[in-house]
N, C-alpha and C. Protein backbone atom coordinates (compact mmCIF):
# COMPACT_ATOMS: atom_id res chain seq x y z
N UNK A 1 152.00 49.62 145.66
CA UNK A 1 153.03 50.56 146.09
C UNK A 1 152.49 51.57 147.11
N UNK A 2 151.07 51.68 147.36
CA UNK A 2 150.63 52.41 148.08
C UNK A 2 151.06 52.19 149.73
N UNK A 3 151.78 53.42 150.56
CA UNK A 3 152.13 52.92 151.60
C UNK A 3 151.23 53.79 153.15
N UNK A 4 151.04 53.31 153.87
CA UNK A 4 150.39 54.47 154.93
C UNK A 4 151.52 54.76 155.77
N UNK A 5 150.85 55.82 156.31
CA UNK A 5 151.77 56.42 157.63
C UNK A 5 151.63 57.98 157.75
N UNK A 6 151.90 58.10 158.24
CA UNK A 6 151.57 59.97 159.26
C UNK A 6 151.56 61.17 157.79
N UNK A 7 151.05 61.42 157.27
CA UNK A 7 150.93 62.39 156.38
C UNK A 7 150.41 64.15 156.77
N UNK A 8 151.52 65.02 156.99
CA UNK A 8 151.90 66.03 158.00
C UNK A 8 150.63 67.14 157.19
N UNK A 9 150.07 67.04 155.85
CA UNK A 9 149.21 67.96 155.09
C UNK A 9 147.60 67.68 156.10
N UNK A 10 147.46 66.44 156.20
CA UNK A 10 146.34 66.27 157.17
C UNK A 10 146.48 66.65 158.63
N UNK A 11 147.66 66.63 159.28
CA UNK A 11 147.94 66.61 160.52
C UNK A 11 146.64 67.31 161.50
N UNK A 12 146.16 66.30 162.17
CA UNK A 12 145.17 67.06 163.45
C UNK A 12 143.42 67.60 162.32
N UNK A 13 143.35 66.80 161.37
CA UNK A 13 142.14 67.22 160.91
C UNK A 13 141.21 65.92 160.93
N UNK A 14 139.80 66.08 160.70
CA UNK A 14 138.87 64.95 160.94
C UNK A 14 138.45 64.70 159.06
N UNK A 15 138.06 63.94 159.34
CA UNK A 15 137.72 63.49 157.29
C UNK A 15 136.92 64.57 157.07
N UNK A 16 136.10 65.15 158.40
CA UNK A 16 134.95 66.18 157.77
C UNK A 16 135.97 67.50 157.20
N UNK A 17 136.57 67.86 158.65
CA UNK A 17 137.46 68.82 157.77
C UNK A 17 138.47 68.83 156.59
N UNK A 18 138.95 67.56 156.21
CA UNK A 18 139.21 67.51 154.55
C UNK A 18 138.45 67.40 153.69
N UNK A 19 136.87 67.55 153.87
CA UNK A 19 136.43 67.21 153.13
C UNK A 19 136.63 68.87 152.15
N UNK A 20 136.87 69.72 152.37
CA UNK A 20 136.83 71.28 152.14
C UNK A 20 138.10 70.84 150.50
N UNK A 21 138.80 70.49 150.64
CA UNK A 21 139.69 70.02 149.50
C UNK A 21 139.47 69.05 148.79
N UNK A 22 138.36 68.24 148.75
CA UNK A 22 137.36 67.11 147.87
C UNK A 22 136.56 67.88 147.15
N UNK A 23 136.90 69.13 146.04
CA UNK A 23 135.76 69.94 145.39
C UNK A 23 135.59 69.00 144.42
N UNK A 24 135.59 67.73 143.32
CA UNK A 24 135.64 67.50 142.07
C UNK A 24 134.35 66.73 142.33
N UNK A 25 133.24 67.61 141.54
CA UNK A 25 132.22 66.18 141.50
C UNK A 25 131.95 65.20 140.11
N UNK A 26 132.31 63.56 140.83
CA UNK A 26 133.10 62.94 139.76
C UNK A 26 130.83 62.08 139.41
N UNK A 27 131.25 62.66 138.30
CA UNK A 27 129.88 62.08 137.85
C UNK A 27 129.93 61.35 136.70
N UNK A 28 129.85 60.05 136.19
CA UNK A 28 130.37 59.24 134.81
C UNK A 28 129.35 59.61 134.01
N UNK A 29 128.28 60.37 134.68
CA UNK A 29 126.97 59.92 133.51
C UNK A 29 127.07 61.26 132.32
N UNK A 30 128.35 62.48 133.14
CA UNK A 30 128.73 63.62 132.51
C UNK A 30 129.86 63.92 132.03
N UNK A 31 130.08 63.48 130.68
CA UNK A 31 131.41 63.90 130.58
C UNK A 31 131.58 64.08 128.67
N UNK A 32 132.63 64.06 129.09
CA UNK A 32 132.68 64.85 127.07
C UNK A 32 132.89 63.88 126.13
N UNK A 33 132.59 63.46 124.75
CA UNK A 33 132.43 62.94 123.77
C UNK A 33 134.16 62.07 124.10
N UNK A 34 134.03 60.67 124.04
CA UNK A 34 135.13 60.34 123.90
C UNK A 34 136.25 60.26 122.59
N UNK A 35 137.41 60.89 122.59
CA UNK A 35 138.44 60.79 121.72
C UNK A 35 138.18 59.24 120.98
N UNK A 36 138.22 59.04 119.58
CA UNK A 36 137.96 57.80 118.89
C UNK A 36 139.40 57.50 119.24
N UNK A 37 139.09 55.89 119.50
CA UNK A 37 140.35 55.21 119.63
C UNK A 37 141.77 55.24 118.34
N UNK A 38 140.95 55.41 117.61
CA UNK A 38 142.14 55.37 116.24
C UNK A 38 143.03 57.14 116.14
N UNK A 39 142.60 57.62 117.24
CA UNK A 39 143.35 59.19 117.43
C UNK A 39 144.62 58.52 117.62
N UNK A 40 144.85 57.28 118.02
CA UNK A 40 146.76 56.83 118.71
C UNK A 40 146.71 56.12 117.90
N UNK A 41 146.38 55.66 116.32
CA UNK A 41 146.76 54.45 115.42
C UNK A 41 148.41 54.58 115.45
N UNK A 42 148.99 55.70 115.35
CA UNK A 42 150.55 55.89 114.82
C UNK A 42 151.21 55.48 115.85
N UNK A 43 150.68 55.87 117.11
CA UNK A 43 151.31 55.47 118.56
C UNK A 43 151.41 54.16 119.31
N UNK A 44 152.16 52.99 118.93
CA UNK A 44 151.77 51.98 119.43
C UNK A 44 152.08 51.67 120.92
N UNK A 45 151.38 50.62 121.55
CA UNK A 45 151.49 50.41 122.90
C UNK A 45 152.79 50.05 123.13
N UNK A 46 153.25 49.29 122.20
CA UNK A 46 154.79 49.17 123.31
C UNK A 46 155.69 50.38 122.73
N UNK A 47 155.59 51.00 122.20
CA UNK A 47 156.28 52.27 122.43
C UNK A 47 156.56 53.42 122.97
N UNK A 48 155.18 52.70 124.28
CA UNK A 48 154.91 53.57 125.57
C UNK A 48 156.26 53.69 126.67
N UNK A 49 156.51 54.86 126.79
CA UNK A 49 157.69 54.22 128.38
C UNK A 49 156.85 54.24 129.51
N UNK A 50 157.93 53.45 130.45
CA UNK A 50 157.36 53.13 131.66
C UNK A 50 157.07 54.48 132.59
N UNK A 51 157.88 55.29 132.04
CA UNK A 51 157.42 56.62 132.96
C UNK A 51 158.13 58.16 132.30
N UNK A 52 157.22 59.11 132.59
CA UNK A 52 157.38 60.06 131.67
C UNK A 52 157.62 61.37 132.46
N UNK A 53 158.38 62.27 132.64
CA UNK A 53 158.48 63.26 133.46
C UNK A 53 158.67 64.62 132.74
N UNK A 54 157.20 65.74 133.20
CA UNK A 54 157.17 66.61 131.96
C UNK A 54 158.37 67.51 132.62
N UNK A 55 159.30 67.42 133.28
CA UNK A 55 160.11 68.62 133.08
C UNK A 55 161.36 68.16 132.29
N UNK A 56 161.34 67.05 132.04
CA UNK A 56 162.32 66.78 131.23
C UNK A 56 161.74 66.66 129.57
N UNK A 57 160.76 66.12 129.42
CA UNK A 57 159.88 66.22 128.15
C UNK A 57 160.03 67.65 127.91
N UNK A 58 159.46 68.61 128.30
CA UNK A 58 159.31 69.75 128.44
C UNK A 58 159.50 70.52 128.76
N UNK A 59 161.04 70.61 128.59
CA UNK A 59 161.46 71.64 130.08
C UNK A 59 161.60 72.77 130.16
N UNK A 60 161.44 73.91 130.66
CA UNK A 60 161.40 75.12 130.51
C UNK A 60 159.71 75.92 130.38
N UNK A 61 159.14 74.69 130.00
CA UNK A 61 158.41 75.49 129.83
C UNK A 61 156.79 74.80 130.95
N UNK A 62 156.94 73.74 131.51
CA UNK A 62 155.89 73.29 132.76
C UNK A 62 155.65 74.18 133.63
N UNK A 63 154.77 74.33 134.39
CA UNK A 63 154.35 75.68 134.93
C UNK A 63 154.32 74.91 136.55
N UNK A 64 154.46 75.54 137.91
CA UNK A 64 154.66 74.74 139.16
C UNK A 64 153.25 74.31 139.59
N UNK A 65 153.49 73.53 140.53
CA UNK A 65 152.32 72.90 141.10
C UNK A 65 151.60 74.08 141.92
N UNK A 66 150.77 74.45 142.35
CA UNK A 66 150.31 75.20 143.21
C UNK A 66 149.14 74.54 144.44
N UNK A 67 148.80 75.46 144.98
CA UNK A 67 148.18 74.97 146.02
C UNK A 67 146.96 75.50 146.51
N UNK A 68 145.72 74.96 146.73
CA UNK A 68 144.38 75.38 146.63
C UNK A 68 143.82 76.06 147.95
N UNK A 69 144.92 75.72 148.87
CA UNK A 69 144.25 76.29 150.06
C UNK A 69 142.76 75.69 150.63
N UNK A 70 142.40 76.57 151.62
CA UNK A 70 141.17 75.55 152.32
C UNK A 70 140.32 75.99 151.16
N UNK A 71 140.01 75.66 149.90
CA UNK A 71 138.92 76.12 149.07
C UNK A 71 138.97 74.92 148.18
N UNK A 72 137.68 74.45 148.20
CA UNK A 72 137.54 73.26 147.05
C UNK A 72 137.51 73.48 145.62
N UNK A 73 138.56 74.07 145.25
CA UNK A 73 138.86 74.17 143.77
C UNK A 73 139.94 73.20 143.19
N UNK A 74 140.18 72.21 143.58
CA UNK A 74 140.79 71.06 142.68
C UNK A 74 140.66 70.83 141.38
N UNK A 75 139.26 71.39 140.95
CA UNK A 75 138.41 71.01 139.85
C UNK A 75 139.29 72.10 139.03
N UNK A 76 139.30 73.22 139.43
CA UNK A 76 139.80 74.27 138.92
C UNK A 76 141.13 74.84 138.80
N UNK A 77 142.07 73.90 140.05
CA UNK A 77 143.42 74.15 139.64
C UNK A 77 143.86 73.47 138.73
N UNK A 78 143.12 72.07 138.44
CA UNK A 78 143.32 70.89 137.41
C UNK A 78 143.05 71.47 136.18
N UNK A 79 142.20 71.78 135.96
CA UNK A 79 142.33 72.62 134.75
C UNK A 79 142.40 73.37 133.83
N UNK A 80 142.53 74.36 134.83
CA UNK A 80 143.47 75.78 134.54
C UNK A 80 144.92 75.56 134.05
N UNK A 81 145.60 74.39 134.73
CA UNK A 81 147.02 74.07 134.92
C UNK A 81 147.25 73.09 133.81
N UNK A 82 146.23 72.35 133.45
CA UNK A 82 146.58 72.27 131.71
C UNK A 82 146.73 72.42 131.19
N UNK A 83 145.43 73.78 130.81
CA UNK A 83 145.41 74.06 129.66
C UNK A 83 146.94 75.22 129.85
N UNK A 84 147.20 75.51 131.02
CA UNK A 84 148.48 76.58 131.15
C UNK A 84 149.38 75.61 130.26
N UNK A 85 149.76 74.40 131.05
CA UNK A 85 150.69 73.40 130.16
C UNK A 85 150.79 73.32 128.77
N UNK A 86 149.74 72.74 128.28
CA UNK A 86 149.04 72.95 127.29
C UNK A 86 149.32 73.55 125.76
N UNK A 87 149.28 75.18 126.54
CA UNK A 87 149.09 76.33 125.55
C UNK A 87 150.96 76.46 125.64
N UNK A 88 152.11 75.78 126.61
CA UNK A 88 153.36 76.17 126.69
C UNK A 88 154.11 75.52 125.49
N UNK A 89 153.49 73.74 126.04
CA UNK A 89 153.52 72.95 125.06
C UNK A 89 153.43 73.17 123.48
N UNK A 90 152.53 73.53 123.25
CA UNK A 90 151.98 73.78 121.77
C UNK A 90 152.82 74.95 121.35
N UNK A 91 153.07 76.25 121.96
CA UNK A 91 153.86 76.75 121.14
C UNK A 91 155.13 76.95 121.55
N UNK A 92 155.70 75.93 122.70
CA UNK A 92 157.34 75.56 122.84
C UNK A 92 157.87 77.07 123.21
N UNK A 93 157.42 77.57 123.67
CA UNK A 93 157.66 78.75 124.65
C UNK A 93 156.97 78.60 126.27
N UNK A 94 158.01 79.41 127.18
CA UNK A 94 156.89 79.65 128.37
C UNK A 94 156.08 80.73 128.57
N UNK A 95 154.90 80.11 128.67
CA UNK A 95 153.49 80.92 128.59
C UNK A 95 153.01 81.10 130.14
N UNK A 96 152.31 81.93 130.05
CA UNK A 96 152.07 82.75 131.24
C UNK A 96 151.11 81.70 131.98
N UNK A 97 150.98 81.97 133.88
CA UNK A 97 150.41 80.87 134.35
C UNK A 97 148.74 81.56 134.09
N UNK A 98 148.19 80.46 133.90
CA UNK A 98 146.78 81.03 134.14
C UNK A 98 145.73 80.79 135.11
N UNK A 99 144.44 81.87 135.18
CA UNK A 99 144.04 82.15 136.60
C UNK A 99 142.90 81.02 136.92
N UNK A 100 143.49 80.47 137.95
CA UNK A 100 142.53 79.65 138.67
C UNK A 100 141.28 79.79 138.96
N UNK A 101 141.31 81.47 139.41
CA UNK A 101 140.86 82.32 140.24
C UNK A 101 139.43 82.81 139.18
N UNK A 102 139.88 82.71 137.96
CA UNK A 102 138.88 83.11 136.85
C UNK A 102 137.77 82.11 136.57
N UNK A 103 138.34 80.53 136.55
CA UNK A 103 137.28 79.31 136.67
C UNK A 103 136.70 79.69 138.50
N UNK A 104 137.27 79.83 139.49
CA UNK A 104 136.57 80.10 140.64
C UNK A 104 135.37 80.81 140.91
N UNK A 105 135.99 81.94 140.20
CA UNK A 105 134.63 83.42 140.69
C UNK A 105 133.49 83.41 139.22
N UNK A 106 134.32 83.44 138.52
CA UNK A 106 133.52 83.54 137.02
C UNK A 106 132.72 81.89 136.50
N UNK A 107 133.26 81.17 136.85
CA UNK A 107 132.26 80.12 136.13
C UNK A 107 131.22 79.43 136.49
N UNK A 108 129.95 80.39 136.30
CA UNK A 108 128.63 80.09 136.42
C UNK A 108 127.85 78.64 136.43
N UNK A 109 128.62 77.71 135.66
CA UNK A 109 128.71 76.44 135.69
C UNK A 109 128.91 75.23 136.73
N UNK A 110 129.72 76.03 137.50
CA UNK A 110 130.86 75.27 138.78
C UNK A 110 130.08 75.71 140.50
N UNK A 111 131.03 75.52 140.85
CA UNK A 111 130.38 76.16 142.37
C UNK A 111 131.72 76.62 143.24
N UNK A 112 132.39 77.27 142.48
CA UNK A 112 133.63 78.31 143.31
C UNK A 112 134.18 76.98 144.12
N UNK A 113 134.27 77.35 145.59
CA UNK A 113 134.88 76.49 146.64
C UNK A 113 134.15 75.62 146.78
N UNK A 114 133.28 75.51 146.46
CA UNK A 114 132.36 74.34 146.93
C UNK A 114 132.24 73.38 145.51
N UNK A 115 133.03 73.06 144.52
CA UNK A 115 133.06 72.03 143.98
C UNK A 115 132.80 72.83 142.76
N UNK A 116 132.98 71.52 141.83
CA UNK A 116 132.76 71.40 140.03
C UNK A 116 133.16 70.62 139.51
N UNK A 117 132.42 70.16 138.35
CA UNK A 117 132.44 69.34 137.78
C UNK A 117 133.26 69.90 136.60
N UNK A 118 134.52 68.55 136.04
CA UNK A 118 135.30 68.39 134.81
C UNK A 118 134.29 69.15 133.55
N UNK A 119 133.62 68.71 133.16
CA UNK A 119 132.79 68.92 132.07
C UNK A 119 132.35 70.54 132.05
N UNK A 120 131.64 70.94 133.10
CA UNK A 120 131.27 72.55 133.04
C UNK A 120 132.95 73.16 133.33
N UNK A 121 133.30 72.69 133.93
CA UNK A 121 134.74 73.53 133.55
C UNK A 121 135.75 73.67 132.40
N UNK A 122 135.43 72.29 131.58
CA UNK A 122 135.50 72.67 130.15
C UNK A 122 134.94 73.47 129.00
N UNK A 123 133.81 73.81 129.52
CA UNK A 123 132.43 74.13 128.80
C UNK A 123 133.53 75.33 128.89
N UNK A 124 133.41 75.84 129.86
CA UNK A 124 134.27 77.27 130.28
C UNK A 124 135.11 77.78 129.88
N UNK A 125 136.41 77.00 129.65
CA UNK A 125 137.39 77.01 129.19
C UNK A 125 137.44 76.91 127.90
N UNK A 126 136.60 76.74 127.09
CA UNK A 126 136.38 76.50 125.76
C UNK A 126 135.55 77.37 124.88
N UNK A 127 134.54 77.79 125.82
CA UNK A 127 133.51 79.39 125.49
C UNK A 127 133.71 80.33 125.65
N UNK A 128 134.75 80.34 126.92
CA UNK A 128 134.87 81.73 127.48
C UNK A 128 135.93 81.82 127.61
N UNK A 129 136.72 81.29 128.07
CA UNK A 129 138.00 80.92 128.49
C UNK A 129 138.68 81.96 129.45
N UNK A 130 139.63 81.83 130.18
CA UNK A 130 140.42 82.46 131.42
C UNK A 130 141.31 83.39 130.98
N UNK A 131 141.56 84.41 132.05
CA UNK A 131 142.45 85.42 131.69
C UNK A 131 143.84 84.83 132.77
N UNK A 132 144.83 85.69 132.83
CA UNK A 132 146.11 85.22 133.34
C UNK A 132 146.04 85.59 134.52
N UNK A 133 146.61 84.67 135.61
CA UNK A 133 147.03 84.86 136.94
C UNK A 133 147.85 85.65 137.19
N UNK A 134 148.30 86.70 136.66
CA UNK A 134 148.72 87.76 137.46
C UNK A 134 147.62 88.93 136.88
N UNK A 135 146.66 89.19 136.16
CA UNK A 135 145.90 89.85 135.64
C UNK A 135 144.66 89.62 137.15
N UNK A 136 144.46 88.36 136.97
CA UNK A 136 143.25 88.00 138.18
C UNK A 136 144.07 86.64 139.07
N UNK A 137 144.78 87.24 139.80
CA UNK A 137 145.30 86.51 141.58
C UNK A 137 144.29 85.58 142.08
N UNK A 138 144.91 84.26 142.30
CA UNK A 138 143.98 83.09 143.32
C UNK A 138 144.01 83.95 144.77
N UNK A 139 142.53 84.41 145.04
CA UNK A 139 142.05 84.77 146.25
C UNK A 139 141.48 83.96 147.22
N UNK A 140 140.95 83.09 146.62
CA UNK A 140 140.28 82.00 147.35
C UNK A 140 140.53 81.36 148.30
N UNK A 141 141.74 81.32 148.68
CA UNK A 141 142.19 80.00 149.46
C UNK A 141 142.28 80.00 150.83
N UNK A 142 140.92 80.93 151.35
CA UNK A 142 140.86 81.38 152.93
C UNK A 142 139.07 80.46 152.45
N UNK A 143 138.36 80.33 151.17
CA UNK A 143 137.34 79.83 151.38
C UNK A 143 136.19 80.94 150.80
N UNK A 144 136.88 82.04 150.58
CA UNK A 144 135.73 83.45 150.54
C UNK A 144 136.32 83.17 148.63
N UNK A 145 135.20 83.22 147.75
CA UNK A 145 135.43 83.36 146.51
C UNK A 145 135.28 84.90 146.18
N UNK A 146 136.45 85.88 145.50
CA UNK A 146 136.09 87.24 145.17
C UNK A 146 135.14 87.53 143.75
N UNK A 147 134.19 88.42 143.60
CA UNK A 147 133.51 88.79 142.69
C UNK A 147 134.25 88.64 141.02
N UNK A 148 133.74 88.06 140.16
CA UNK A 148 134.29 88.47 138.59
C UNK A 148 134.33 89.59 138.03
N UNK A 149 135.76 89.99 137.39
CA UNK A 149 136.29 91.30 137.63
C UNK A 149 135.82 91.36 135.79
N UNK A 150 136.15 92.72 135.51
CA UNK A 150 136.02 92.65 134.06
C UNK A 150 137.09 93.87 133.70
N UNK A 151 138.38 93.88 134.30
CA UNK A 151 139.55 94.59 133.84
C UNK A 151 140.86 93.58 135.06
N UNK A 152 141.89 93.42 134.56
CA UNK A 152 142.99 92.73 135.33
C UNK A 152 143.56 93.77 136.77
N UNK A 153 143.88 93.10 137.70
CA UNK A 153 143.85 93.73 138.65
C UNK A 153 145.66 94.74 138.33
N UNK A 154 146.52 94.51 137.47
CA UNK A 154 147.74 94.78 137.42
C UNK A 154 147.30 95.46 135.59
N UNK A 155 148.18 96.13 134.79
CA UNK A 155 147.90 97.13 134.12
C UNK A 155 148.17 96.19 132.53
N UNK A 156 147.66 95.15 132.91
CA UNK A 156 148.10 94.26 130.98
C UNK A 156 146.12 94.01 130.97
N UNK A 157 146.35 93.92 129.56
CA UNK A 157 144.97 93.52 129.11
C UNK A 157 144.10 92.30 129.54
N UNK A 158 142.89 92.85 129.24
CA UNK A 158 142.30 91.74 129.65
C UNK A 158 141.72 90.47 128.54
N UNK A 159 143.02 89.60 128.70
CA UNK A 159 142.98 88.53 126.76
C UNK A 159 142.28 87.70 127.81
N UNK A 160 141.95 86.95 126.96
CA UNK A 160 140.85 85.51 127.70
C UNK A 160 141.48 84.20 126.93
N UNK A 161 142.61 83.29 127.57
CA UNK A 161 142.91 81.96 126.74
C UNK A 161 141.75 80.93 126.88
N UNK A 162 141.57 80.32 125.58
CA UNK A 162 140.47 79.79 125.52
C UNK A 162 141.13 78.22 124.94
N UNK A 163 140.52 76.97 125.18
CA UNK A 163 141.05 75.90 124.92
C UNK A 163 139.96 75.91 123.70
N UNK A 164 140.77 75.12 122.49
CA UNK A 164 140.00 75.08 121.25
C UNK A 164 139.28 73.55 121.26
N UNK A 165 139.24 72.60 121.92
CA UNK A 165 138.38 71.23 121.95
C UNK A 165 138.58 70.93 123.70
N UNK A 166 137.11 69.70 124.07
CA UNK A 166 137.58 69.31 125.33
C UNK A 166 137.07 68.38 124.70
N UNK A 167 137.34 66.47 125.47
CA UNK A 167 137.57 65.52 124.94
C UNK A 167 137.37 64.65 126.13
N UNK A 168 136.98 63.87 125.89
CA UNK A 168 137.56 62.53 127.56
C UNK A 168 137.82 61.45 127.15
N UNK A 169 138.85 60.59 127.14
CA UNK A 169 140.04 59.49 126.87
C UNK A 169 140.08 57.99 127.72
N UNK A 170 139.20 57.20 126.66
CA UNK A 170 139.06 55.73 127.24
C UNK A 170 140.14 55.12 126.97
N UNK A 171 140.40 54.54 128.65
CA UNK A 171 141.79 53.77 128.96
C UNK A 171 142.92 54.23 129.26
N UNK A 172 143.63 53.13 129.83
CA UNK A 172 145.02 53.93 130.82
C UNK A 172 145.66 54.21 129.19
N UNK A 173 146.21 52.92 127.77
CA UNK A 173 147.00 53.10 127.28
C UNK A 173 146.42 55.15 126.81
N UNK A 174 145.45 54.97 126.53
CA UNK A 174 144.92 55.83 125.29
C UNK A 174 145.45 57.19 126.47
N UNK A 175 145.37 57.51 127.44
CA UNK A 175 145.76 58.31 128.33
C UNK A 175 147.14 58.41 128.01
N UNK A 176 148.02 57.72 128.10
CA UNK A 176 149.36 57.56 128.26
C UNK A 176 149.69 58.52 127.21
N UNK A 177 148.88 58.01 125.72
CA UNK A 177 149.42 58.19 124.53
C UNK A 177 149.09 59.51 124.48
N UNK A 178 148.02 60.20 124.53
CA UNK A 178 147.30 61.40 125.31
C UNK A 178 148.34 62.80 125.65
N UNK A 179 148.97 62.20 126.88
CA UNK A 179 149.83 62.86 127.64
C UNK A 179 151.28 63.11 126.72
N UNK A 180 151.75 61.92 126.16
CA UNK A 180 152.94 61.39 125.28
C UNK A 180 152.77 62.53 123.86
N UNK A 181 151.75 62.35 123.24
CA UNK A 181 151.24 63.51 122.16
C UNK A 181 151.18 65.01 122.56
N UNK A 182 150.53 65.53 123.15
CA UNK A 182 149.41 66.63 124.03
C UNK A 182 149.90 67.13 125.42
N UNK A 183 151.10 66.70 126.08
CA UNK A 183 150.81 67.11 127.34
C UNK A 183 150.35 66.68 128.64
N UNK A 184 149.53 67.24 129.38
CA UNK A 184 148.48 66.75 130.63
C UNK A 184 147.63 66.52 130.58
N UNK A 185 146.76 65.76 131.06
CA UNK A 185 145.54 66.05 131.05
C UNK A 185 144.97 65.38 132.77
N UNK A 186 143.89 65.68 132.51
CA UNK A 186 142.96 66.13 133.91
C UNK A 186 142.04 64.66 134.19
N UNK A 187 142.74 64.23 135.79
CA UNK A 187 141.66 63.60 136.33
C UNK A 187 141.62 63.49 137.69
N UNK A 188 140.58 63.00 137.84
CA UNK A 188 139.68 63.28 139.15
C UNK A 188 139.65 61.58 139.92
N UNK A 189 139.65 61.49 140.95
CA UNK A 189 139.75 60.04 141.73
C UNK A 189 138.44 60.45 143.20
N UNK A 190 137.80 58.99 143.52
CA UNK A 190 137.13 58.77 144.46
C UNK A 190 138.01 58.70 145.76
N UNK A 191 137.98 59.82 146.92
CA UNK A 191 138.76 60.08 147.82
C UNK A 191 138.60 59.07 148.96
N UNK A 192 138.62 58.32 149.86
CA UNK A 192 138.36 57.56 150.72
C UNK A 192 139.13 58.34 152.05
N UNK A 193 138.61 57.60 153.21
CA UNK A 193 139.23 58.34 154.35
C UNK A 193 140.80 57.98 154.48
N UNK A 194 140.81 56.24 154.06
CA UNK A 194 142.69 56.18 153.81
C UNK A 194 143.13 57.13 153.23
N UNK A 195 142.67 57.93 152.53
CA UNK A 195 143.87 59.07 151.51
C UNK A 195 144.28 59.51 152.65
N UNK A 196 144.27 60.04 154.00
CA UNK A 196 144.74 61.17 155.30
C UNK A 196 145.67 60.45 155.28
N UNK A 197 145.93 59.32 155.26
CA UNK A 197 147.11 58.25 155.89
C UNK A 197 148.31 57.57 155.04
N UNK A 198 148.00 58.62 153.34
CA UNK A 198 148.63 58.35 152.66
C UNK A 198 150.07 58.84 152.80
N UNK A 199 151.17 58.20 152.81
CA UNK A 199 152.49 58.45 153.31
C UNK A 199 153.58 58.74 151.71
């Protein structure tokens, strides 16, 4: 189904200059304890649908797509924007978006604009965890990462949401079932220069 043709987000750039939005470094030899397959015993495969759309699963409470700007935080809008999902999901209210901007500047683990890896950004999200995007604003997206703050830039506290497990999920079904149970979850793909030409 993949089709090419003029894709207006690349328009007039060279692969080098996309490379600035390729932050995820996809490394297999690092990643988190896999979910045992018998986590989906109840869930069987053909009770999968062919396609699942969280605003209708979930509606009211999915949080919007956003946009990373020239700063290689993919790593970090991915999963910030989960666990935002996530935490909406689980308690069937809408929950506040959370800060990108907090895995960017604050996680010692990662490398701001210049990349990170899934795994230390879980580490993060799970030890320390993020405060809310309107507390700490995505600054980043000129490329300049701002300093880690330790009070919210607007007058609410400074809570830290923290994800209580991180996990990584062998196979498309076990994914499906994953998403079908839980929500979103986070992945990362090998970029090639066809992606510019993706239509």
């Amino acid at each position: 189904s993949w089709k090419a043709g003029h894709n207006e987000f690349f328009n007039g750039m060279t692969f080098d200059d996309a490379r600035v939005f390729l932050g995820t470094d996809l490394n297999p030899e690092h990643v988190h304890p896999f979910l045992e397959d018998g986590a989906y015993a109840t869930i069987l495969d053909s009770s999968l649908p062919t396609d699942l759309d969280a605003r209708t699963q979930w509606p009211g409470v999915i949080h919007p797509i956003r946009n990373q700007m020239h700063c290689g935080s993919c790593w970090a809008f991915s999963a910030s924007e989960v666990l935002s999902d996530r935490f909406a999901i689980a308690t069937k209210t809408s929950s506040p978006v959370l800060s990108v901007e907090d895995l960017v500047s604050c996680d010692g683990g990662d490398g701001g604009c210049h990349g990170g890896r899934f795994p230390a950004a879980w580490e993060y999200l799970t030890n320390t965890g993020i405060v809310t995007d309107s507390c700490f604003p995505y600054g980043a997206g000129d490329g300049t990462v701002p300093a880690c703050p330790s009070r919210c830039e607007d007058s609410e506290a400074f809570i830290k949401y923290r994800a209580r497990n991180a996990y990584a999920i062998k196979g498309v079904a076990n994914m499906q079932k994953e998403i079908m149970a839980n929500g979103p979850i986070q992945v990362g793909f090998k970029v090639y220069k066809s992606f510019m030409s993706y239509k």
